[in-house]
N, C-alpha and C. Protein backbone atom coordinates (compact mmCIF):
# COMPACT_ATOMS: atom_id res chain seq x y z
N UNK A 1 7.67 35.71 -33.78
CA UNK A 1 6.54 36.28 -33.11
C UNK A 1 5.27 35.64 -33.69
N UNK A 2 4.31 35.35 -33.04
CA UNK A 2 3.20 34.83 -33.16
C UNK A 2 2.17 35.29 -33.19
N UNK A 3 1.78 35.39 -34.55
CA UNK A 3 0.55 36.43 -34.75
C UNK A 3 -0.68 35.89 -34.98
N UNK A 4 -0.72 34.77 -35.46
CA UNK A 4 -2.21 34.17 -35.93
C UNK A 4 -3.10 32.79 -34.08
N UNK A 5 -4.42 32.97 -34.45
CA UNK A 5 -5.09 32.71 -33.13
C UNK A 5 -3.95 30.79 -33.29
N UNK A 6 -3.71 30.20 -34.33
CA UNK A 6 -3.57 28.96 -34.32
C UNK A 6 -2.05 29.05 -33.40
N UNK A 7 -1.49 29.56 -33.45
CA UNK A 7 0.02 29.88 -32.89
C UNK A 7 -0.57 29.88 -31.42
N UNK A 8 -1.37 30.67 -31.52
CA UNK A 8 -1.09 31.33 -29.72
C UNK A 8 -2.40 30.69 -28.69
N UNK A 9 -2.93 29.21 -29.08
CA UNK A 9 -3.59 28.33 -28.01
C UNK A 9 -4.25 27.37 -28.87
N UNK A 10 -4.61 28.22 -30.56
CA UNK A 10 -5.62 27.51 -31.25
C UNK A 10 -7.38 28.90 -30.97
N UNK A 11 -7.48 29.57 -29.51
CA UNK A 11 -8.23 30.02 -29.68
C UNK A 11 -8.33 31.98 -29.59
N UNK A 12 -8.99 32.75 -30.00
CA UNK A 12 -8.41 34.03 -29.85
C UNK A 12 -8.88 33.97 -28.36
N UNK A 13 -8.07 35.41 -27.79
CA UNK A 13 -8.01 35.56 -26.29
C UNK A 13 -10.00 35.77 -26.10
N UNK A 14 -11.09 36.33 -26.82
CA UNK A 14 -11.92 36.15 -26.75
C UNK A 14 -12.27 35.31 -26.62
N UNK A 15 -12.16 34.49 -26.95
CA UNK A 15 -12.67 32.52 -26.84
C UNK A 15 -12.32 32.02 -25.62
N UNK A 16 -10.86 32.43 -25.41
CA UNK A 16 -10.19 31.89 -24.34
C UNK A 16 -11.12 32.75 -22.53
N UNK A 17 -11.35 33.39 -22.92
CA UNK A 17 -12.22 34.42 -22.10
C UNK A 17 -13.63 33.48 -21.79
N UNK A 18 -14.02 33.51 -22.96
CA UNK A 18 -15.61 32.45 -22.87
C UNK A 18 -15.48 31.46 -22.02
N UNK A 19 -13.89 30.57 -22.91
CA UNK A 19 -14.51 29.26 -22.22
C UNK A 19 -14.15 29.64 -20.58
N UNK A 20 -13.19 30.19 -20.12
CA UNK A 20 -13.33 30.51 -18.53
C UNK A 20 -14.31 30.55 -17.93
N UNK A 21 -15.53 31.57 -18.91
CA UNK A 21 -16.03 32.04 -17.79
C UNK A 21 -17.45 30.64 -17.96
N UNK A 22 -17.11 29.68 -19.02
CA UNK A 22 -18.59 28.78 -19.07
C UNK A 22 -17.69 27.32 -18.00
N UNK A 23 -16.33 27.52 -17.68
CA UNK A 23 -15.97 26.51 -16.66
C UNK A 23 -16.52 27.12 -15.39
N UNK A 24 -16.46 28.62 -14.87
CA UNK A 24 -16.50 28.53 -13.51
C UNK A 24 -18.28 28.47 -13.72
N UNK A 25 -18.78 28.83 -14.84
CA UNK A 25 -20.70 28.71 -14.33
C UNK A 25 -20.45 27.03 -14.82
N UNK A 26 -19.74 26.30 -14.61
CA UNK A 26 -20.21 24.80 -15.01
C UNK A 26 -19.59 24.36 -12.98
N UNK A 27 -18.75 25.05 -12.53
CA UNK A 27 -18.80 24.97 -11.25
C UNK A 27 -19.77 25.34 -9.96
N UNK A 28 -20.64 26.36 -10.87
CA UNK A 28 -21.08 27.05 -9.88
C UNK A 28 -22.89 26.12 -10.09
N UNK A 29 -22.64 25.66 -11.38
CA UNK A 29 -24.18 24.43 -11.54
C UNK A 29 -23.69 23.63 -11.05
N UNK A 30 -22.63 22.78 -10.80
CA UNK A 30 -22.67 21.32 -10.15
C UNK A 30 -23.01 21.95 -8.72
N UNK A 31 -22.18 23.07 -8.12
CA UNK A 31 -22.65 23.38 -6.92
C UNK A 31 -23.87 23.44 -6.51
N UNK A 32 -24.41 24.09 -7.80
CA UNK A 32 -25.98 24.12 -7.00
C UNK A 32 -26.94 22.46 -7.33
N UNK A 33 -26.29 21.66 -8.12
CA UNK A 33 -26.84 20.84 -8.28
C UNK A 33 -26.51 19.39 -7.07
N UNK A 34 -25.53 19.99 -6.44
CA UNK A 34 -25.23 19.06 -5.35
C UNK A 34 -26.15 19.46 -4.29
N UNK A 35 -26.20 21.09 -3.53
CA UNK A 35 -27.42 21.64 -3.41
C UNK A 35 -28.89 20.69 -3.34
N UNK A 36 -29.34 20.96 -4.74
CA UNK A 36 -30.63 20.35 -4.48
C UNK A 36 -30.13 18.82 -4.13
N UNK A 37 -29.41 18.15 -4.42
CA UNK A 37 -29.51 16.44 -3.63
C UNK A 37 -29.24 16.37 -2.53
N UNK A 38 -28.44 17.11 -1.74
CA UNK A 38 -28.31 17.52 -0.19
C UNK A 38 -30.36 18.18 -0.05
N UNK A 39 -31.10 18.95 -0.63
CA UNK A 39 -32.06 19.08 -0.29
C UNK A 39 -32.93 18.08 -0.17
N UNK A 40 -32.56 17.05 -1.17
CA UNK A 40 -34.02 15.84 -1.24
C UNK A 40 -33.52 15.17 -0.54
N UNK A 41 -32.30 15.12 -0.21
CA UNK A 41 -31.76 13.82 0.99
C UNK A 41 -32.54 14.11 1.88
N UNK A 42 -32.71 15.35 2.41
CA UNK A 42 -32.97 15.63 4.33
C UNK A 42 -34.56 16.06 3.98
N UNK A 43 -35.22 16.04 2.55
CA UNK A 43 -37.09 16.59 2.37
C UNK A 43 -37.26 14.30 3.22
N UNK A 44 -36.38 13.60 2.40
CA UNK A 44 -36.45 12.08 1.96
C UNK A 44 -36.20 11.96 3.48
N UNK A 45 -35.00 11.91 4.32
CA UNK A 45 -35.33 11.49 5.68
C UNK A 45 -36.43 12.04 6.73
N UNK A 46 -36.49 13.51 6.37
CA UNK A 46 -37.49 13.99 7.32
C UNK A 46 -38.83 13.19 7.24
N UNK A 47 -39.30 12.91 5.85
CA UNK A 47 -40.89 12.10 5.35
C UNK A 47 -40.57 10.87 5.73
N UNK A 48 -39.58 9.88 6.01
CA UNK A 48 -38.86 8.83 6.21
C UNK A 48 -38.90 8.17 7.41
N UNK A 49 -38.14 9.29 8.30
CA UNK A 49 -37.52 9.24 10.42
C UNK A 49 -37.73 10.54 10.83
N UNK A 50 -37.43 10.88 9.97
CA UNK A 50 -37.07 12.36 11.31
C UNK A 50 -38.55 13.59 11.59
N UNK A 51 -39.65 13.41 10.27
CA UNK A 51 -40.70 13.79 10.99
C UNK A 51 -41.13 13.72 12.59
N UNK A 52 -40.83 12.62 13.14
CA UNK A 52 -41.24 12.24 14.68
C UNK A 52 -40.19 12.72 15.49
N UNK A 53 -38.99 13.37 14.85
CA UNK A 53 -37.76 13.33 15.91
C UNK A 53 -37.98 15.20 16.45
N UNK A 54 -38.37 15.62 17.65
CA UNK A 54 -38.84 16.88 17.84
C UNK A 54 -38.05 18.23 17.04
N UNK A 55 -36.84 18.31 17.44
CA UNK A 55 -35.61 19.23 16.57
C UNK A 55 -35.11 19.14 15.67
N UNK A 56 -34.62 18.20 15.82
CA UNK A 56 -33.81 17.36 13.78
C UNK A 56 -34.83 17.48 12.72
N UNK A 57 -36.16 17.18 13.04
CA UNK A 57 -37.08 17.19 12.16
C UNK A 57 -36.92 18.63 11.17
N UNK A 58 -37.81 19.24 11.89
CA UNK A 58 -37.69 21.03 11.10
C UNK A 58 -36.50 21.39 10.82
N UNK A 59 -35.29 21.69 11.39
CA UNK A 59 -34.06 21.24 10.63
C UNK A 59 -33.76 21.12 9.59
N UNK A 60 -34.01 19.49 9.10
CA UNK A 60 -34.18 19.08 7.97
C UNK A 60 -35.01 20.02 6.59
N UNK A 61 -35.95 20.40 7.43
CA UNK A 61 -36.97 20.73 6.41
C UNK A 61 -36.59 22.06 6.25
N UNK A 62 -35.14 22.86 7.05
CA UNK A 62 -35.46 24.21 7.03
C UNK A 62 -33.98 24.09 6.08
N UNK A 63 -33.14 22.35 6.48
CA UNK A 63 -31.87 22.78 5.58
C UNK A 63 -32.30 22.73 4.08
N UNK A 64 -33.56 22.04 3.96
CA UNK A 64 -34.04 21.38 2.46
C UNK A 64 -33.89 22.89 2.07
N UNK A 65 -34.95 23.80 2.51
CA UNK A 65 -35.29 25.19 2.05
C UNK A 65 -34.39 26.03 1.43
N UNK A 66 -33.33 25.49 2.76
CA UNK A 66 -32.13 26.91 2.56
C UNK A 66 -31.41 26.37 1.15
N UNK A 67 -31.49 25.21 0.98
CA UNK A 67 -30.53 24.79 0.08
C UNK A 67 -30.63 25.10 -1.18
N UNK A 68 -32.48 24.85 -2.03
CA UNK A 68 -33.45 25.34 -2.51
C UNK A 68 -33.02 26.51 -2.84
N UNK A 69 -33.03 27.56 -2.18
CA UNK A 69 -33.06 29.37 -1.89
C UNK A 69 -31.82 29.41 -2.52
N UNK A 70 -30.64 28.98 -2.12
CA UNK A 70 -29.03 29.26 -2.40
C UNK A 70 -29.19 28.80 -3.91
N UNK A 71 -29.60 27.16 -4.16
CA UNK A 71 -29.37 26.89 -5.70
C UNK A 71 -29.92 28.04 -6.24
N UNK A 72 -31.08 28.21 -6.44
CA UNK A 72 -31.67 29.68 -6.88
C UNK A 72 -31.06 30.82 -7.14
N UNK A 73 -30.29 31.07 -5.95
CA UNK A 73 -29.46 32.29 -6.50
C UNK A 73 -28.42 32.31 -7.13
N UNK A 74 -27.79 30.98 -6.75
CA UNK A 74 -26.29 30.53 -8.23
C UNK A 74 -26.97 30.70 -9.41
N UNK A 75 -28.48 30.66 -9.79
CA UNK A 75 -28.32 30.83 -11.02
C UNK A 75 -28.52 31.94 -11.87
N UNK A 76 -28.07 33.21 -10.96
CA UNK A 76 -28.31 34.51 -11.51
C UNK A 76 -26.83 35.05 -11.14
N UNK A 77 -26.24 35.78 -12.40
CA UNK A 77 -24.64 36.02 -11.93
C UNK A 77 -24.89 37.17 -10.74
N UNK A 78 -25.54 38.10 -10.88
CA UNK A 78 -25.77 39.31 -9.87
C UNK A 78 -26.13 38.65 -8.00
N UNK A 79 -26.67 37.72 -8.06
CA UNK A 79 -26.23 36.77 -6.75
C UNK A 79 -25.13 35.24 -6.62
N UNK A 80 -25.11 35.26 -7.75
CA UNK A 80 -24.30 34.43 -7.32
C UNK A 80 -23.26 34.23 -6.00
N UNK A 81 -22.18 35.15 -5.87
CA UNK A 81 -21.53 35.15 -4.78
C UNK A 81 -21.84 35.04 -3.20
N UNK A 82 -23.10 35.58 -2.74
CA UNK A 82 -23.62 35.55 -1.84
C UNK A 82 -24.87 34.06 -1.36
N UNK A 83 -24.91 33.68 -2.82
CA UNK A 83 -25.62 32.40 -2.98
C UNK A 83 -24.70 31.20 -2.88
N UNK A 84 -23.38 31.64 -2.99
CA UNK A 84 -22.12 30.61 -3.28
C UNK A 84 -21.73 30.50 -1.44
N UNK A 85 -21.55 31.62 -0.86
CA UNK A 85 -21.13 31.86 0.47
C UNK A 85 -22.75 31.04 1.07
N UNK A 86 -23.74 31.49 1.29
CA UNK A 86 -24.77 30.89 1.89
C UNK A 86 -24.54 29.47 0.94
N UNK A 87 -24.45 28.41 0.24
CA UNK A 87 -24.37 27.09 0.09
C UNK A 87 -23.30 26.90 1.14
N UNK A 88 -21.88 26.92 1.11
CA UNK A 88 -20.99 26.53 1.47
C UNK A 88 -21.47 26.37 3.43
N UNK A 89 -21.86 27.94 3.51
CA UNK A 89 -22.01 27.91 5.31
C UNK A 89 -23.14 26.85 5.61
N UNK A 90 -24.56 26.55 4.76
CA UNK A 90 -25.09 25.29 4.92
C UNK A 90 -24.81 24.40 4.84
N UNK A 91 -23.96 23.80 3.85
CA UNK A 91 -23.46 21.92 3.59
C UNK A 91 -22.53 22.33 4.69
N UNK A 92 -21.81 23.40 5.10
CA UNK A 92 -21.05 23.22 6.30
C UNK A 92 -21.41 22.71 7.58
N UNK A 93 -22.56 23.56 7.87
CA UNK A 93 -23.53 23.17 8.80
C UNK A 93 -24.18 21.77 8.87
N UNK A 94 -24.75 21.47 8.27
CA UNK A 94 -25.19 19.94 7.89
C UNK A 94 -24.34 18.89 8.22
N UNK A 95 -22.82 19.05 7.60
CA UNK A 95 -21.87 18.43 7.94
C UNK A 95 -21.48 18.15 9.36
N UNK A 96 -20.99 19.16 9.73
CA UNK A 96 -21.06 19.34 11.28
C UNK A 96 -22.35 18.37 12.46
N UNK A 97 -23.34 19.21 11.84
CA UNK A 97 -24.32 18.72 12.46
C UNK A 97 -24.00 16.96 12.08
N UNK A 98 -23.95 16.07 10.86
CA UNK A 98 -23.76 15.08 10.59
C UNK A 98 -22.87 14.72 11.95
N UNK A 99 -21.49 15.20 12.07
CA UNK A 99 -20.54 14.75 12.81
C UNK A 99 -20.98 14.75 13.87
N UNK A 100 -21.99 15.77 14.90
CA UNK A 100 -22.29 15.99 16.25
C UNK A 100 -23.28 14.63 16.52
N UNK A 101 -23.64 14.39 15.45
CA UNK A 101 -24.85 13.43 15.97
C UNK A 101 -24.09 11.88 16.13
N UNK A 102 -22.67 11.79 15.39
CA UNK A 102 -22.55 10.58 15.19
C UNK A 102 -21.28 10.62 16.95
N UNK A 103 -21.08 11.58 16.91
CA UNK A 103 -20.28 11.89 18.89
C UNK A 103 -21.28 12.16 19.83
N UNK A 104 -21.15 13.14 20.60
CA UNK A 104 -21.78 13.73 21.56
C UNK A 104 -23.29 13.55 21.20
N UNK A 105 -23.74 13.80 20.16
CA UNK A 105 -25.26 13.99 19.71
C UNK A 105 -25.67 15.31 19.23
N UNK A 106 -26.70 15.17 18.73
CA UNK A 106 -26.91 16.84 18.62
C UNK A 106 -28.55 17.19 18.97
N UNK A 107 -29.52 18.09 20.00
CA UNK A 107 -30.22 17.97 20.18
C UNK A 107 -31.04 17.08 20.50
N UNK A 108 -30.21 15.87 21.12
CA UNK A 108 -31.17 14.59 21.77
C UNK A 108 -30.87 13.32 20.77
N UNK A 109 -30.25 13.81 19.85
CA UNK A 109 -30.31 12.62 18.67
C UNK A 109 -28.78 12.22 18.57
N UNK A 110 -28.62 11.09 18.65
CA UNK A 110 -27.56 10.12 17.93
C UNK A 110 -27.76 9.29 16.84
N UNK A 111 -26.97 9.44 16.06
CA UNK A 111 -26.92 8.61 14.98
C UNK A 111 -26.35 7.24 15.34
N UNK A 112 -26.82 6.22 14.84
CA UNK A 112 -26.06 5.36 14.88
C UNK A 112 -25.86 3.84 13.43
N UNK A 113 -25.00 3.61 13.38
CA UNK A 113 -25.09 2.67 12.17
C UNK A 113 -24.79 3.55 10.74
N UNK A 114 -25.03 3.02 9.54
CA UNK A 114 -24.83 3.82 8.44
C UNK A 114 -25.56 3.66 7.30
N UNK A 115 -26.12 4.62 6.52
CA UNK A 115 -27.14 4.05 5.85
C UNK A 115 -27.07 5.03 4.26
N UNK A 116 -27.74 4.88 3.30
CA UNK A 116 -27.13 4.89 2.00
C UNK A 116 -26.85 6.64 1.78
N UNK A 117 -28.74 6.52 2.56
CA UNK A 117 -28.93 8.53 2.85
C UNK A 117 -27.77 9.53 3.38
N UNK A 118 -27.03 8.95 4.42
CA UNK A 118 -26.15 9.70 5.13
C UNK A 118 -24.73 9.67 4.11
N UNK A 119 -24.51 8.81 3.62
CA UNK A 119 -23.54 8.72 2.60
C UNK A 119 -23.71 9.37 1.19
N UNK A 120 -25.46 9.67 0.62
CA UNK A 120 -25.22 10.81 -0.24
C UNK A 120 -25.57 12.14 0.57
N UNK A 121 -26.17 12.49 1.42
CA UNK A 121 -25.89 13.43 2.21
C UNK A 121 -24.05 14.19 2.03
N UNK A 122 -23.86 13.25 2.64
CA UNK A 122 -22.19 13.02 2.95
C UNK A 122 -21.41 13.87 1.83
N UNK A 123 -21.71 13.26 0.47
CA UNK A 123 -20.95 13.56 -0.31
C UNK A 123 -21.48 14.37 -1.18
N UNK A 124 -22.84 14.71 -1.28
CA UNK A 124 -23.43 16.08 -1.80
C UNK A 124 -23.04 17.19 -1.10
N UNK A 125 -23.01 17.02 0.24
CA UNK A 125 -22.36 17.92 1.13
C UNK A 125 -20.81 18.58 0.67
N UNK A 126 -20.27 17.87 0.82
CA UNK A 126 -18.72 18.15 0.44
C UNK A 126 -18.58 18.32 -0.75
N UNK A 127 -18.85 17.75 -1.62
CA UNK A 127 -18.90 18.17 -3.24
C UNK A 127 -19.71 19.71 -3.78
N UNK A 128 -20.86 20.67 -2.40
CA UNK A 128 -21.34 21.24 -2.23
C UNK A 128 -20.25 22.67 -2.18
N UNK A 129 -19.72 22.33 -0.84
CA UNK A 129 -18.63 23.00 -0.27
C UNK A 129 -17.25 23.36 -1.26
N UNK A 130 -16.79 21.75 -1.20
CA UNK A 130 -15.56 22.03 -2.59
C UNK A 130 -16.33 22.70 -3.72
N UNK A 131 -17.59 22.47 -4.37
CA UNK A 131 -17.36 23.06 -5.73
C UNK A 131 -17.35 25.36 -6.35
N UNK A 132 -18.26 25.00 -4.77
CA UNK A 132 -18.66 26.66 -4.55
C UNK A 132 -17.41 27.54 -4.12
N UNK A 133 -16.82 26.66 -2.78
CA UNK A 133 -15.60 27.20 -2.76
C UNK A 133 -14.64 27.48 -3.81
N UNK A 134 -14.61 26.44 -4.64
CA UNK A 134 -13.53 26.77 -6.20
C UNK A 134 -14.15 28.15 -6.94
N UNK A 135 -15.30 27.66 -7.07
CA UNK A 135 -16.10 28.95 -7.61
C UNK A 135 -15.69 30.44 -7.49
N UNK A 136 -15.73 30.58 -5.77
CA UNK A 136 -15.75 31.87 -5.30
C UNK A 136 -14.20 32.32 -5.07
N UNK A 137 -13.51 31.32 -5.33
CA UNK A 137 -11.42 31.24 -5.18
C UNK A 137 -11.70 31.89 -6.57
N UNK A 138 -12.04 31.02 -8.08
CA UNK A 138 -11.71 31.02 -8.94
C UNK A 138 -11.96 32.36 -10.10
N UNK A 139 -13.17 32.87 -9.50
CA UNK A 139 -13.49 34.57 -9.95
C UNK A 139 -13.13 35.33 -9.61
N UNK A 140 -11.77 35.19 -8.82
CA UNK A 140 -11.24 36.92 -8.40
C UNK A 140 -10.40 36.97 -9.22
């Protein structure tokens, strides 16, 4: 039987407790830190192109906001969860919207070609989604 903390991980179940809970807030900061680069991507195209584009424009400037608002609340545990759910349904959105523009269009606009923005867009987006989602799997 194994009585001492070195036997049974190296750390006592207190420790082992800590570091859990400083992995899922090290998930729930990259989330929000993907967040704000999904925000400066679309503040950076709107000042860029999309100021002149009638709908996409504000858009942009309203996904910058929302994104802004959500990081903000990941960093208080008492919102977190609801800050984790609002990131995910935005980079969702964004995404989407990404995809509509590069098919059908979305509001008058097609994308076309590929450019460095849409590719960190792209992957702040999804790295957005995956990390919050783990987040909000990983605390129940």
């Amino acid at each position: 039987m194994a009585t001492s903390a070195q036997r049974m991980g190296g750390l006592p179940a207190a420790g082992r407790a800590a570091g859990a809970v400083g992995w899922w807030n090290a998930v729930y900061a990259l989330g929000a830190a993907m967040l704000a680069v999904e925000a400066a991507v679309h503040v950076q195209q709107f000042a860029s192109i999309f100021h002149a584009v009638h709908w996409i424009g504000p858009l942009f400037l309203a996904n910058a906001a929302a994104c802004l608002l959500a990081a903000a609340g990941l960093a208080h545990a008492r919102t977190r969860p609801l800050a984790a759910l609002a990131g995910i349904a935005i980079s969702a959105c964004a995404l989407s919207g990404l995809v509509l523009s590069y098919g059908p269009g979305l509001l008058g606009w097609m994308e076309a070609g590929w450019r460095t923005p849409i590719a960190v867009a792209l992957a702040s987006e999804l790295v957005a989604v995956l990390a919050l989602g783990a987040g909000l799997a990983g605390r129940r």
